[in-house]
N, C-alpha and C. Protein backbone atom coordinates (compact mmCIF):
# COMPACT_ATOMS: atom_id res chain seq x y z
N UNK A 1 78.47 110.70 93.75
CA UNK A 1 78.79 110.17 95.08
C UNK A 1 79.94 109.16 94.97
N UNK A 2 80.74 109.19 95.74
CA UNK A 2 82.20 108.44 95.78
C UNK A 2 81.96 106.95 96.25
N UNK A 3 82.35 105.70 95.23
CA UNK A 3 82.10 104.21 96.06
C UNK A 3 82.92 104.34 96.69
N UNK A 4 82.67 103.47 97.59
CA UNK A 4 84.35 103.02 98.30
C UNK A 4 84.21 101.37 98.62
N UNK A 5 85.18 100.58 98.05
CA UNK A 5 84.71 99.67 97.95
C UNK A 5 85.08 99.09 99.55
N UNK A 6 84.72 97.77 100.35
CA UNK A 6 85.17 97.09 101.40
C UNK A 6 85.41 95.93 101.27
N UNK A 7 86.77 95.28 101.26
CA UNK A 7 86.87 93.92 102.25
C UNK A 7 86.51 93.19 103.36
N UNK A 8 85.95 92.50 103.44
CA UNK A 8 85.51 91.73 104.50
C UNK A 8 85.98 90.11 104.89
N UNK A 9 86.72 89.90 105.99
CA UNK A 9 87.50 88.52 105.97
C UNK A 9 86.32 87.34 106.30
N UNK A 10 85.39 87.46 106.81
CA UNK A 10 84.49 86.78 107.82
C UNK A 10 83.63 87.54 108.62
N UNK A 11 83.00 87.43 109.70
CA UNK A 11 82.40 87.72 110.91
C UNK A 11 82.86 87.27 112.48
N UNK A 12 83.84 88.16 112.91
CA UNK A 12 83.86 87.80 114.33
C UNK A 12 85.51 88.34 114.51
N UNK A 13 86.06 89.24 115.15
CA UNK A 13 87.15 89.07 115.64
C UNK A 13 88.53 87.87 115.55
N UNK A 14 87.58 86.90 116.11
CA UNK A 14 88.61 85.97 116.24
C UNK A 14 88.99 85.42 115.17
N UNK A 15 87.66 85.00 114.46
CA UNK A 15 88.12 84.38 113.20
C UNK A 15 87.93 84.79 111.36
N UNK A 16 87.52 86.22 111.74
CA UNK A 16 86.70 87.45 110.69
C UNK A 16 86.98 88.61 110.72
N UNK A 17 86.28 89.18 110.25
CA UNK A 17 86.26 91.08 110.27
C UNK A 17 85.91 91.08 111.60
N UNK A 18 86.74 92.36 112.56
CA UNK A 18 86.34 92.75 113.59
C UNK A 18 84.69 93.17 113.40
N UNK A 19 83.47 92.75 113.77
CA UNK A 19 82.29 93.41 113.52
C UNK A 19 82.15 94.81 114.27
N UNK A 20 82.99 95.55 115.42
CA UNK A 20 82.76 96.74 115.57
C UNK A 20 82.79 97.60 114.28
N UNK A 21 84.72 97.23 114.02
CA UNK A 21 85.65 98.26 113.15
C UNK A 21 84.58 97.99 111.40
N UNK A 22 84.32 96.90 111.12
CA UNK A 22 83.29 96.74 109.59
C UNK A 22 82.01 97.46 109.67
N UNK A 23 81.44 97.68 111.03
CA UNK A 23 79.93 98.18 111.20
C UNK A 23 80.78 100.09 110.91
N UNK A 24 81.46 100.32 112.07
CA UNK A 24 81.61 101.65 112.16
C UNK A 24 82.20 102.25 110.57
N UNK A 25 83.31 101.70 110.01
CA UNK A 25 83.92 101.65 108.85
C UNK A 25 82.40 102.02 107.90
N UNK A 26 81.29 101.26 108.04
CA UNK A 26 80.26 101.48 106.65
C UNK A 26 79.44 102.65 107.53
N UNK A 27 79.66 102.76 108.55
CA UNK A 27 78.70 104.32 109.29
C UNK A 27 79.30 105.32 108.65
N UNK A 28 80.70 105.34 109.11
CA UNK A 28 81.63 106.68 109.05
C UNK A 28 81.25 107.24 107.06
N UNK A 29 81.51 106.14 106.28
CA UNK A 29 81.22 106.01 105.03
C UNK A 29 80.37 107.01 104.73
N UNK A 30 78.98 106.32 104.97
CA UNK A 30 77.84 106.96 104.90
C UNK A 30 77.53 108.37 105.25
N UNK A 31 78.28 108.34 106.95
CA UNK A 31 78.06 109.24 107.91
C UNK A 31 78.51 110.67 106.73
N UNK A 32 79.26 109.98 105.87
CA UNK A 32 80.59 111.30 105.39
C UNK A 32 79.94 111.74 103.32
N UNK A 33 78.75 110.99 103.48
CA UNK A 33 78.38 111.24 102.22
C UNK A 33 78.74 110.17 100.92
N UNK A 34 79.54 109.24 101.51
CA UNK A 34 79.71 108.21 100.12
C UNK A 34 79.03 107.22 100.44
N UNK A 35 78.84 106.10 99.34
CA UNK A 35 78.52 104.73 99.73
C UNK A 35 79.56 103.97 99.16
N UNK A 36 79.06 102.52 99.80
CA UNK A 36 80.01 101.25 100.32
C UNK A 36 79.33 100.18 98.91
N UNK A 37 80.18 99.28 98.48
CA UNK A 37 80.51 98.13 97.98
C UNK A 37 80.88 96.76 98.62
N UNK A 38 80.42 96.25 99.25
CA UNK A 38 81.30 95.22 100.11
C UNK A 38 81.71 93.58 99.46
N UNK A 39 82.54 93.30 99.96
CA UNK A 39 83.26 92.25 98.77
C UNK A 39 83.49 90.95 99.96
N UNK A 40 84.00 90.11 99.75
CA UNK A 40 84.66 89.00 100.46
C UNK A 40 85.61 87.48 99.72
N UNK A 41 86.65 87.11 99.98
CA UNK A 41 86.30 86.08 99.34
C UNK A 41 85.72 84.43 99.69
N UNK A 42 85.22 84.19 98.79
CA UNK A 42 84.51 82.89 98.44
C UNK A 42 85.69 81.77 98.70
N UNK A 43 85.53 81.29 100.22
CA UNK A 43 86.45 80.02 100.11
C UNK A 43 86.00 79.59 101.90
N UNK A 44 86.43 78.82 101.84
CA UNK A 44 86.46 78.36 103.76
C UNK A 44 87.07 78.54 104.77
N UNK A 45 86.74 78.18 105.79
CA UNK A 45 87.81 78.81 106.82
C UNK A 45 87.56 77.93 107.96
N UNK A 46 88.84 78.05 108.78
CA UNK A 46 88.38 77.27 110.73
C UNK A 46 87.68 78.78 111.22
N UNK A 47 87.02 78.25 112.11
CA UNK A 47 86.22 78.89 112.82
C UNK A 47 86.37 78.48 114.27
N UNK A 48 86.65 80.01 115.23
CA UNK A 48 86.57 79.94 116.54
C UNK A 48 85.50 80.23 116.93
N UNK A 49 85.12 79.27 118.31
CA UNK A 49 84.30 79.68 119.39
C UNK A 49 84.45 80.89 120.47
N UNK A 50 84.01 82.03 119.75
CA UNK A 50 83.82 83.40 120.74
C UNK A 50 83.86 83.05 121.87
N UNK A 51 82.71 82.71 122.08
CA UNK A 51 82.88 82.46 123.62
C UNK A 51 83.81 81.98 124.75
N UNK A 52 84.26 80.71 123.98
CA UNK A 52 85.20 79.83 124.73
C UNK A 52 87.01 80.10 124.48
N UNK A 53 86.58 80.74 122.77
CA UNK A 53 87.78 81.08 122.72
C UNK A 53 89.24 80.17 122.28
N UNK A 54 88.46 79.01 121.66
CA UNK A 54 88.90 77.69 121.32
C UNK A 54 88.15 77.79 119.87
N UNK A 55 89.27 77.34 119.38
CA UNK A 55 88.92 76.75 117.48
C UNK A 55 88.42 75.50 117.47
N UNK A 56 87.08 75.60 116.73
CA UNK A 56 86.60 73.91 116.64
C UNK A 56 86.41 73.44 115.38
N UNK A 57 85.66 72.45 115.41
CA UNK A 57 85.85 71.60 114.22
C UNK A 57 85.20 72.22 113.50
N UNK A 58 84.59 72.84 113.02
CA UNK A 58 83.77 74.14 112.07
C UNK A 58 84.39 74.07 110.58
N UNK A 59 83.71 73.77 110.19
CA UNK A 59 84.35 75.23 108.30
C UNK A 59 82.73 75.88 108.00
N UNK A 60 83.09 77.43 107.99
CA UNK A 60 82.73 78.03 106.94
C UNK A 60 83.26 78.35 106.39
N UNK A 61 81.90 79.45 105.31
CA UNK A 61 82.79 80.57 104.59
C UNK A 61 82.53 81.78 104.54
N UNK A 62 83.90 81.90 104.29
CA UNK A 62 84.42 83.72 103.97
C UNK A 62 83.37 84.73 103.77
N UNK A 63 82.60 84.70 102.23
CA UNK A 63 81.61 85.28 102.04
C UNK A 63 80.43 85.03 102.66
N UNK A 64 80.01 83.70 102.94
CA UNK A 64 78.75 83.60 103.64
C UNK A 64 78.52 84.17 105.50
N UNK A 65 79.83 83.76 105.35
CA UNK A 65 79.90 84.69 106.94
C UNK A 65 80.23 86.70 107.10
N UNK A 66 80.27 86.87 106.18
CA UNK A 66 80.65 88.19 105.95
C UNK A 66 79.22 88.88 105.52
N UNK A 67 78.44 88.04 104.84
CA UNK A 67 77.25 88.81 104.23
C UNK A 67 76.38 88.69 105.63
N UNK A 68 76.71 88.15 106.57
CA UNK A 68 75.99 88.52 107.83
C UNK A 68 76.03 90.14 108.44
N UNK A 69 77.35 90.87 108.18
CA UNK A 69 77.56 91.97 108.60
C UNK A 69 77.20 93.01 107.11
N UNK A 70 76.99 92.62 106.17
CA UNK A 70 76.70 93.13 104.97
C UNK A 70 75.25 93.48 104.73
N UNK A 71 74.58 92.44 105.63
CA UNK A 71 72.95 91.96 105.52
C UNK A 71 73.14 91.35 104.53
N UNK A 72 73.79 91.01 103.50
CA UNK A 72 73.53 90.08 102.24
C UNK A 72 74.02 90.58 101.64
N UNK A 73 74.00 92.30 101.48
CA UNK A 73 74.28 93.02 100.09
C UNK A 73 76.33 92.92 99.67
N UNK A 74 76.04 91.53 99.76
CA UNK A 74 77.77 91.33 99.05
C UNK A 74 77.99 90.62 97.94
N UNK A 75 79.30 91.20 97.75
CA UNK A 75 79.91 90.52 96.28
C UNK A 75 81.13 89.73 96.54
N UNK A 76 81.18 88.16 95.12
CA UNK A 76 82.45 87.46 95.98
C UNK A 76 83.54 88.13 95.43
N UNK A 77 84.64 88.61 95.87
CA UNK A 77 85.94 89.04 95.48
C UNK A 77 86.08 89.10 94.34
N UNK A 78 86.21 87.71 93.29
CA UNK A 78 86.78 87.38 92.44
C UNK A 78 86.10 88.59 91.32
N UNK A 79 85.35 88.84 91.51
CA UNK A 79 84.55 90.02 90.79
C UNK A 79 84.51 91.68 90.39
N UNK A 80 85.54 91.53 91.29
CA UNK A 80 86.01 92.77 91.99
C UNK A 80 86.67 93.59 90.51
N UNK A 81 86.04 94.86 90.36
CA UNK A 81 86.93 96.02 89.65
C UNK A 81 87.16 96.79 90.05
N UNK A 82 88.58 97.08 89.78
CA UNK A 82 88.90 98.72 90.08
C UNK A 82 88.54 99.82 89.88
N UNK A 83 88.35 100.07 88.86
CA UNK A 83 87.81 101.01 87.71
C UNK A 83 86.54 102.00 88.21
N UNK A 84 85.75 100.67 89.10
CA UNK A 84 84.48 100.58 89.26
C UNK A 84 84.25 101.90 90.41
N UNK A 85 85.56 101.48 91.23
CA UNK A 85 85.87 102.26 92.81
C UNK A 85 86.19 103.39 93.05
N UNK A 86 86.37 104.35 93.87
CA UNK A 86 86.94 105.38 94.05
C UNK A 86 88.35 105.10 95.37
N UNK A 87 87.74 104.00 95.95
CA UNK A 87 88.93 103.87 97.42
C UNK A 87 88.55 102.12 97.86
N UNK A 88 89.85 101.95 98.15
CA UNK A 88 89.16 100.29 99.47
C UNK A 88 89.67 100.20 100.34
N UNK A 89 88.84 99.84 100.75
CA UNK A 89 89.26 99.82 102.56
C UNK A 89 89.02 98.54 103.19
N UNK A 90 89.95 97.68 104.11
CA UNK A 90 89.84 96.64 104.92
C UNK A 90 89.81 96.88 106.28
N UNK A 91 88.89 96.83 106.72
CA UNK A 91 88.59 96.49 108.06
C UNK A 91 89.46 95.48 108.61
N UNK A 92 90.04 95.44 109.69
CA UNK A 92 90.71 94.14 110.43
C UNK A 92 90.22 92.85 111.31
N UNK A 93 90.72 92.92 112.07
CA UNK A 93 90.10 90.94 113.13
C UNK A 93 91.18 90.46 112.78
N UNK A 94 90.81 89.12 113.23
CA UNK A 94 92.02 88.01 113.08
C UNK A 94 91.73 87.49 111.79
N UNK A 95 90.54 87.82 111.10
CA UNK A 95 90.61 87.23 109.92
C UNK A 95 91.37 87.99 108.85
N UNK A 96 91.58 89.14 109.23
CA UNK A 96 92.67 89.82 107.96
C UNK A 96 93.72 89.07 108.43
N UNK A 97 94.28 88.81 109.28
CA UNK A 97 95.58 88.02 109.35
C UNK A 97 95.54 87.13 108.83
N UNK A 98 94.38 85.73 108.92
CA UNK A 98 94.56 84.66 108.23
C UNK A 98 93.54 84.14 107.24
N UNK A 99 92.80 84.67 106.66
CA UNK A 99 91.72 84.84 105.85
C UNK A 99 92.17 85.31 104.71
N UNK A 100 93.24 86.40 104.47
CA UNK A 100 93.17 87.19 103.65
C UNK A 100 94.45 87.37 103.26
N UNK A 101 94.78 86.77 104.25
CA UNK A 101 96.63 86.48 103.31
C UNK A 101 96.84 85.73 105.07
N UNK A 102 98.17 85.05 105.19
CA UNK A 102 98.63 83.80 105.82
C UNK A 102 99.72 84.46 107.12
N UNK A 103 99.31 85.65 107.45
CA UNK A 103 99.95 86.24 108.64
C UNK A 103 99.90 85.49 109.83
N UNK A 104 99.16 85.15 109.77
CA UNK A 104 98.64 84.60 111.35
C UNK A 104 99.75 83.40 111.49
N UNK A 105 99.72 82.96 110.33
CA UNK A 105 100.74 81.60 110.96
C UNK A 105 101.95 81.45 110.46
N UNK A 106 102.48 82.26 109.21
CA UNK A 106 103.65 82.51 108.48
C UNK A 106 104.33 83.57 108.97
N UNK A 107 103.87 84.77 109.31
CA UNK A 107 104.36 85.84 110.50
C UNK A 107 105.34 86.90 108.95
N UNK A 108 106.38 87.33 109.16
CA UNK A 108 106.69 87.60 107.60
C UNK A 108 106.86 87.15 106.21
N UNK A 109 106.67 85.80 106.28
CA UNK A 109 106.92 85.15 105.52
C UNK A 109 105.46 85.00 104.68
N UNK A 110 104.41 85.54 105.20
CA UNK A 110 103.46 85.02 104.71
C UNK A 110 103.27 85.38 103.18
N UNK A 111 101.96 85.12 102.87
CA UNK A 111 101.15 85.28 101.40
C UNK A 111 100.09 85.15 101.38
N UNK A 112 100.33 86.43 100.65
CA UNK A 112 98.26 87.40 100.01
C UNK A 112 97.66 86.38 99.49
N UNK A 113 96.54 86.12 99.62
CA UNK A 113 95.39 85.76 98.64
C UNK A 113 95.49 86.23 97.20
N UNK A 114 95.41 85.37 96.37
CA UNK A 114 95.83 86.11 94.92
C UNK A 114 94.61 87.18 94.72
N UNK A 115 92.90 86.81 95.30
CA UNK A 115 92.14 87.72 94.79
C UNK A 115 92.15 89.02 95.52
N UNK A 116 92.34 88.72 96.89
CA UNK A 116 92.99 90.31 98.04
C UNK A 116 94.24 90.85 97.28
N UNK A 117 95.15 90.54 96.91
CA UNK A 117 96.18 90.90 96.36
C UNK A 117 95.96 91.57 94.97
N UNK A 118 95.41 91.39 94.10
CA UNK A 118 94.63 91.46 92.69
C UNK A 118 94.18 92.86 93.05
N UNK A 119 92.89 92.66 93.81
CA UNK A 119 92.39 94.08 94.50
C UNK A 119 93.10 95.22 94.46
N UNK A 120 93.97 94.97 95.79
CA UNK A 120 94.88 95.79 96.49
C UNK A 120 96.11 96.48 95.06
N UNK A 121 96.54 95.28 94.46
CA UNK A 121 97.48 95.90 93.10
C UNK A 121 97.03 96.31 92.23
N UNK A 122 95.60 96.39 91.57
CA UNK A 122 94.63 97.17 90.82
C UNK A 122 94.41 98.85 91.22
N UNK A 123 94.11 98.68 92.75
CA UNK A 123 94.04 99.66 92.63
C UNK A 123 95.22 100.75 93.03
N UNK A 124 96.38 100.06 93.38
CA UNK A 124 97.51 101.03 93.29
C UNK A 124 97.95 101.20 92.01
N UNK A 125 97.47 100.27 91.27
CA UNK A 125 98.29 100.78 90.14
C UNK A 125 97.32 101.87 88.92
N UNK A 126 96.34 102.18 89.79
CA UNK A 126 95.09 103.27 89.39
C UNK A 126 95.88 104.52 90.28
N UNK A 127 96.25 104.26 91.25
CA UNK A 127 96.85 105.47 92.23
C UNK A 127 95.68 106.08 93.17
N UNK A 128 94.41 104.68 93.38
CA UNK A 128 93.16 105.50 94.13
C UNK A 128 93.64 104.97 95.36
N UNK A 129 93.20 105.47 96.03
CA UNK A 129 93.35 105.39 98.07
C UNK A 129 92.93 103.88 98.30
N UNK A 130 94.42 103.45 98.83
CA UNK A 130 93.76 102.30 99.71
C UNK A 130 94.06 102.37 101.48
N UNK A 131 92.98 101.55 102.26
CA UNK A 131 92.71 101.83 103.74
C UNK A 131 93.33 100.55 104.02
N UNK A 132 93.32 100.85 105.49
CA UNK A 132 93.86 99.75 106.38
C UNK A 132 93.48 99.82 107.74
N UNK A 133 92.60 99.26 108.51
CA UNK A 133 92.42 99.35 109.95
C UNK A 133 92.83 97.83 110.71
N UNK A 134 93.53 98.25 111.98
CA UNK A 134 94.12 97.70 113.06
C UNK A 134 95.02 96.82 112.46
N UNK A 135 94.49 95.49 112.31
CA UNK A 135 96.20 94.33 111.33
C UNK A 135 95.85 94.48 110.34
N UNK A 136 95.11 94.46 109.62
CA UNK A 136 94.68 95.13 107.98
C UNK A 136 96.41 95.40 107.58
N UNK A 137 96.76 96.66 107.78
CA UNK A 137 97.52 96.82 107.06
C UNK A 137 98.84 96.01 106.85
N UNK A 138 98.79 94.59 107.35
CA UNK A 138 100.05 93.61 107.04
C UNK A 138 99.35 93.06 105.66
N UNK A 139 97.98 93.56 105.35
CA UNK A 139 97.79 92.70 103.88
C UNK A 139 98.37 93.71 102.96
N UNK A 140 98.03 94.91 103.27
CA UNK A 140 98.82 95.96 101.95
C UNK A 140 99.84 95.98 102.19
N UNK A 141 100.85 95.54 103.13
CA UNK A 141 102.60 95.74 103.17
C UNK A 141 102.71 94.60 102.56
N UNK A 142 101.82 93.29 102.51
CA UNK A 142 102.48 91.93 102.37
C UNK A 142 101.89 92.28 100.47
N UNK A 143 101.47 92.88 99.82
CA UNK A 143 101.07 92.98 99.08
C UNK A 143 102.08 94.08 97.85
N UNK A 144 101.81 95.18 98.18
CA UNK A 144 102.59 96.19 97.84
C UNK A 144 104.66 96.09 98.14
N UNK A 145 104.93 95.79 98.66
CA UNK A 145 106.29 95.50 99.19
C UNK A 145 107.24 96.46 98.58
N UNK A 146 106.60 97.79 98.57
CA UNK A 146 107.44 98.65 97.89
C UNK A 146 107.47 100.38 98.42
N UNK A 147 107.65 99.93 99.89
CA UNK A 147 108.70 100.69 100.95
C UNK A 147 106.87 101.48 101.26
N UNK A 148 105.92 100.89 101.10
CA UNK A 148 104.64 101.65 102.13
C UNK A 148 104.35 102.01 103.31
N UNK A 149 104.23 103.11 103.66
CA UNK A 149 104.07 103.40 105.19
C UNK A 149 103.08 103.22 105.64
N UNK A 150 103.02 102.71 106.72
CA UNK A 150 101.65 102.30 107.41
C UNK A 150 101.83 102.22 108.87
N UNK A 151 100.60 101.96 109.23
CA UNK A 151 101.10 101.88 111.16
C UNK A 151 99.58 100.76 111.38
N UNK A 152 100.07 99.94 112.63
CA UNK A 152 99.47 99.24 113.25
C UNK A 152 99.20 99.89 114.70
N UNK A 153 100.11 100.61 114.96
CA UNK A 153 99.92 101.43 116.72
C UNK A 153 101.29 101.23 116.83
N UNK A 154 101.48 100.56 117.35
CA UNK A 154 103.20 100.18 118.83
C UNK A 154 103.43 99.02 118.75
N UNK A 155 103.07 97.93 118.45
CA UNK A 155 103.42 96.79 118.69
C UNK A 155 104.49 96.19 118.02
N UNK A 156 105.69 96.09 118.78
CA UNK A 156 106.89 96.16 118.38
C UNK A 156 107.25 94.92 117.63
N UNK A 157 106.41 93.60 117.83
CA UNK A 157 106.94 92.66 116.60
C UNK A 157 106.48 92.64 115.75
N UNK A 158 105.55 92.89 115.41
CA UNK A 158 104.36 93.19 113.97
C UNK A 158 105.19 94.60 113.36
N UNK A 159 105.56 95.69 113.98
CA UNK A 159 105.88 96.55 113.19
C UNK A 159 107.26 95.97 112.72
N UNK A 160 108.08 95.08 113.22
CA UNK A 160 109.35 94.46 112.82
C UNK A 160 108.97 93.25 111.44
N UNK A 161 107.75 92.95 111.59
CA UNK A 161 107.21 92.27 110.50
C UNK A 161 106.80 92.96 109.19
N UNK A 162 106.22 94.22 109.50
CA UNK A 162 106.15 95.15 108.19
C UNK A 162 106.98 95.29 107.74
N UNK A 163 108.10 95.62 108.77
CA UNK A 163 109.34 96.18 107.82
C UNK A 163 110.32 95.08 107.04
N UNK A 164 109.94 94.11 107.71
CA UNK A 164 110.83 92.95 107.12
C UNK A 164 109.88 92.39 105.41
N UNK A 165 108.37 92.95 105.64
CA UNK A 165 107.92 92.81 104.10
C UNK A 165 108.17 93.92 103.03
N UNK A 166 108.66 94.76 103.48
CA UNK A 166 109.72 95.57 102.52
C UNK A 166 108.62 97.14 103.12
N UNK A 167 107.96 97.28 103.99
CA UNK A 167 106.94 98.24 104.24
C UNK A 167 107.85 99.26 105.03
N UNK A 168 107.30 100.23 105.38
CA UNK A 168 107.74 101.37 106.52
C UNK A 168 106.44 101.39 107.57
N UNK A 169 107.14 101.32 108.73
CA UNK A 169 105.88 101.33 109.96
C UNK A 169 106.30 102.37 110.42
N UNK A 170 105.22 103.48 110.83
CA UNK A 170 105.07 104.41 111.71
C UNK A 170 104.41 104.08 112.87
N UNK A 171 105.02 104.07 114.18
CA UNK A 171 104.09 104.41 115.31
C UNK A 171 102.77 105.25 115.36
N UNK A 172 101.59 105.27 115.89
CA UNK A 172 100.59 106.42 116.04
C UNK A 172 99.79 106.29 117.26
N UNK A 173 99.11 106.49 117.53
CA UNK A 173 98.24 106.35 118.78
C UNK A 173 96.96 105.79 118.10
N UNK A 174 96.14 106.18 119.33
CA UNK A 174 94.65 104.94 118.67
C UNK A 174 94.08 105.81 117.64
N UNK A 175 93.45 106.98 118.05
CA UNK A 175 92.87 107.54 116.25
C UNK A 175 93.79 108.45 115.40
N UNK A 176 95.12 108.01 115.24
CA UNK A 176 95.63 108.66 114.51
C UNK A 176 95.59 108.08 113.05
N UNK A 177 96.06 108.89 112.00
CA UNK A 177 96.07 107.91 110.52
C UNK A 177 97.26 108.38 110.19
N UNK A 178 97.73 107.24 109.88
CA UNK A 178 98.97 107.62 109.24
C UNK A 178 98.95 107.45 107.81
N UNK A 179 99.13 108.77 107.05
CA UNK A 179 99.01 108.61 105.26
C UNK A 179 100.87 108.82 104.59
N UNK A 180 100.54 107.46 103.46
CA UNK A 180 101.46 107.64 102.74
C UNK A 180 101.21 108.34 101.35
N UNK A 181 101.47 109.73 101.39
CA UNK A 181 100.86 110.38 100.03
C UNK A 181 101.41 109.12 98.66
N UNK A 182 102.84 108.96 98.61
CA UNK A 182 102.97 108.39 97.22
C UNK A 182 102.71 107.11 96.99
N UNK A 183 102.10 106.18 98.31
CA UNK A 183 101.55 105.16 97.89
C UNK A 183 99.87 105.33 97.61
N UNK A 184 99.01 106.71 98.35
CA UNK A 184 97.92 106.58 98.76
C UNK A 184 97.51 105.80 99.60
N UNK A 185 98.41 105.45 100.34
CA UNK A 185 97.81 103.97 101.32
C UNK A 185 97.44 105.03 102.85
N UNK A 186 96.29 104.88 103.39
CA UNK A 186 96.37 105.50 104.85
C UNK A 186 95.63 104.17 105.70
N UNK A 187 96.24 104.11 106.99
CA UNK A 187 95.83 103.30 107.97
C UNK A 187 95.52 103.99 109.31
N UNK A 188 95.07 103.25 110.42
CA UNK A 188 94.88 103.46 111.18
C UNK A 188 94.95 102.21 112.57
N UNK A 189 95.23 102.55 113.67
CA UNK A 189 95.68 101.31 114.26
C UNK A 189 94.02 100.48 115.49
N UNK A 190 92.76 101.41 115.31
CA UNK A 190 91.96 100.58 115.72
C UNK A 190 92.30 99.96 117.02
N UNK A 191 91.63 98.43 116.88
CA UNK A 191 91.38 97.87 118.20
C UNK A 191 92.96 97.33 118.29
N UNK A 192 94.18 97.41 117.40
CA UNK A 192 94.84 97.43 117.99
C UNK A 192 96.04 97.95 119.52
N UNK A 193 95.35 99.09 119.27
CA UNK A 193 95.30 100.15 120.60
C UNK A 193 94.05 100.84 121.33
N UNK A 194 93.10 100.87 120.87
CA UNK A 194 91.80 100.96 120.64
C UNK A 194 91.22 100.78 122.46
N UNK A 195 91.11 101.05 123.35
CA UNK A 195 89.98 100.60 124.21
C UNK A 195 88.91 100.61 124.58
N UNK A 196 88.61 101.46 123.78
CA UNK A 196 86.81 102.50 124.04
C UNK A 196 85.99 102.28 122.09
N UNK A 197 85.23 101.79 122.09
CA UNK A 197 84.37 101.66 120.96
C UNK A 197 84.42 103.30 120.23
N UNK A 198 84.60 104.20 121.17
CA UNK A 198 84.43 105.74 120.32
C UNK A 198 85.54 105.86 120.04
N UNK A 199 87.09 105.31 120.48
CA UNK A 199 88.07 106.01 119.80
C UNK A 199 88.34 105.16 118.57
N UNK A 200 87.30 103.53 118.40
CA UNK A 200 87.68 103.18 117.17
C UNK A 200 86.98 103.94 116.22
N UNK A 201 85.57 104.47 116.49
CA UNK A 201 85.07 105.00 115.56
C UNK A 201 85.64 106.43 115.20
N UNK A 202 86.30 107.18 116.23
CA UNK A 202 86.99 108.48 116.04
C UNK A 202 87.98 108.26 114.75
N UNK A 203 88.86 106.94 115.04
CA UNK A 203 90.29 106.90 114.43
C UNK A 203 89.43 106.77 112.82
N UNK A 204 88.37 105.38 112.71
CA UNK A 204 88.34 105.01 111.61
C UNK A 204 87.42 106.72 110.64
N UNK A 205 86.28 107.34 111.61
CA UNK A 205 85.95 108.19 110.90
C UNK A 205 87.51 109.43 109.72
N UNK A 206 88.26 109.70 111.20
CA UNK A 206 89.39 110.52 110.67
C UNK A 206 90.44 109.84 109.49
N UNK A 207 90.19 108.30 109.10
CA UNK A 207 90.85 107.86 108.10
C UNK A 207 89.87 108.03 106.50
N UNK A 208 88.22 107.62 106.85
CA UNK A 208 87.59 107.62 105.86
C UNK A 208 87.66 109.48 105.11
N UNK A 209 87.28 110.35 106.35
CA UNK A 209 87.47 111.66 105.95
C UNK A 209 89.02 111.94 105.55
N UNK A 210 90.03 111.18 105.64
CA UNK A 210 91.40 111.80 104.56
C UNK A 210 91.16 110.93 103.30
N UNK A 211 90.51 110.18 103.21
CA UNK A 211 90.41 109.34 102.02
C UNK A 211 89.24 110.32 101.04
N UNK A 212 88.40 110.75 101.80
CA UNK A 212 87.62 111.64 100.64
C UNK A 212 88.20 112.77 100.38
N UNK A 213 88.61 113.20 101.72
CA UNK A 213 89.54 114.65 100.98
C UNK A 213 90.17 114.78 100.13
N UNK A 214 90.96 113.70 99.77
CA UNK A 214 91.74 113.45 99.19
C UNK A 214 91.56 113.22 97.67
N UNK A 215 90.37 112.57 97.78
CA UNK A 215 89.38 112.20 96.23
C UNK A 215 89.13 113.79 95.50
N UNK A 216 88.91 114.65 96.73
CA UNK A 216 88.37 115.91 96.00
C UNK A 216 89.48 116.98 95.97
N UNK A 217 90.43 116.30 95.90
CA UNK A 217 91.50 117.68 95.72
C UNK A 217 92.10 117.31 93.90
């Protein structure tokens, strides 16, 4: 049976893993015959109020808020092997932007997490499949910087931001995936275009199923 390992920034959209796109991401998994690994890293974070929609005085953390959508069964990053995996995949939110490398507030300029980054360059340099859903994939362009195609959907300054981290952005619609055979990298653009809970799970199922196909050819 194929692992596939997962990233997880947090819990919550605003300030974490989207919890739709991380729940559906470990269905589709399952749904498709492999199992999941889930990872996070171990460090702190600001934390927004969902509701209100305002950042407050809060710190958690990364992993402890992530093993909420895990049920527990997580590991902290730093632990992380390649070897171990067959594929990884990041789920998005606002915490892949700023959780997991410094998008959110550096914009191209930013920088990976050395242990997200570690990950992500382990396993390209194995040549196994790595994923990307909705902003997710500004951590593998900000990571890889060596002309990767990927897509976020349409959004014309973010895709001007990939490309300025040395990436290639493709346009796609909501469940499309866009695969780069010679990086192995495939994404998908999620709740970034996303309006209906089924076309995130459509897009993310049709990314996990090119990622296994792909294992078995």
């Amino acid at each position: 049976m194929k692992n596939i390992a997962v990233i997880l920034s947090g819990c919550g959209v605003k300030d974490g893993s989207e919890i739709h796109e991380a729940t559906l991401l470990l269905l589709a998994i399952d749904k498709l015959g492999a199992k999941y690994t889930i990872f996070a890293p171990n460090d702190d974070f600001n934390v927004v109020n969902h509701y209100m929609g305002a950042e407050t005085d809060e710190k958690r953390n990364i992993l402890v808020e992530s093993a909420r959508i895990a049920r527990g069964q997580i590991n902290d990053l730093i632990t992380f092997d390649a070897t171990k995996y067959d594929a990884l995949i990041l789920p998005g939110g606002f915490g892949a932007a700023k959780n997991l490398c410094t998008y959110a507030l550096d914009g191209a300029n930013m920088e990976v997490r050395k242990d997200v980054a570690q990950a992500i360059a382990d396993m390209h340099a194995l040549h196994k499949p790595i994923g990307g859903l909705c902003i997710a994939p500004v951590v593998i362009a900000g990571t890889l910087s060596n002309g990767a195609k990927v897509t976020i959907g349409n959004d014309a300054s973010t895709a001007a931001d990939i490309e300025e981290l040395g990436a290639v952005h493709q346009i796609a619609h909501e469940t499309d995936v866009v695969v780069d055979k010679v990086n192995n990298v495939y994404t998908s653009p999620c709740y970034m275009l996303a309006t209906h809970i089924s076309q995130v799970y459509e897009g993310i199922e049709n990314l996990v199923k090119a990622i296994l196909d792909s294992l078995d050819k």
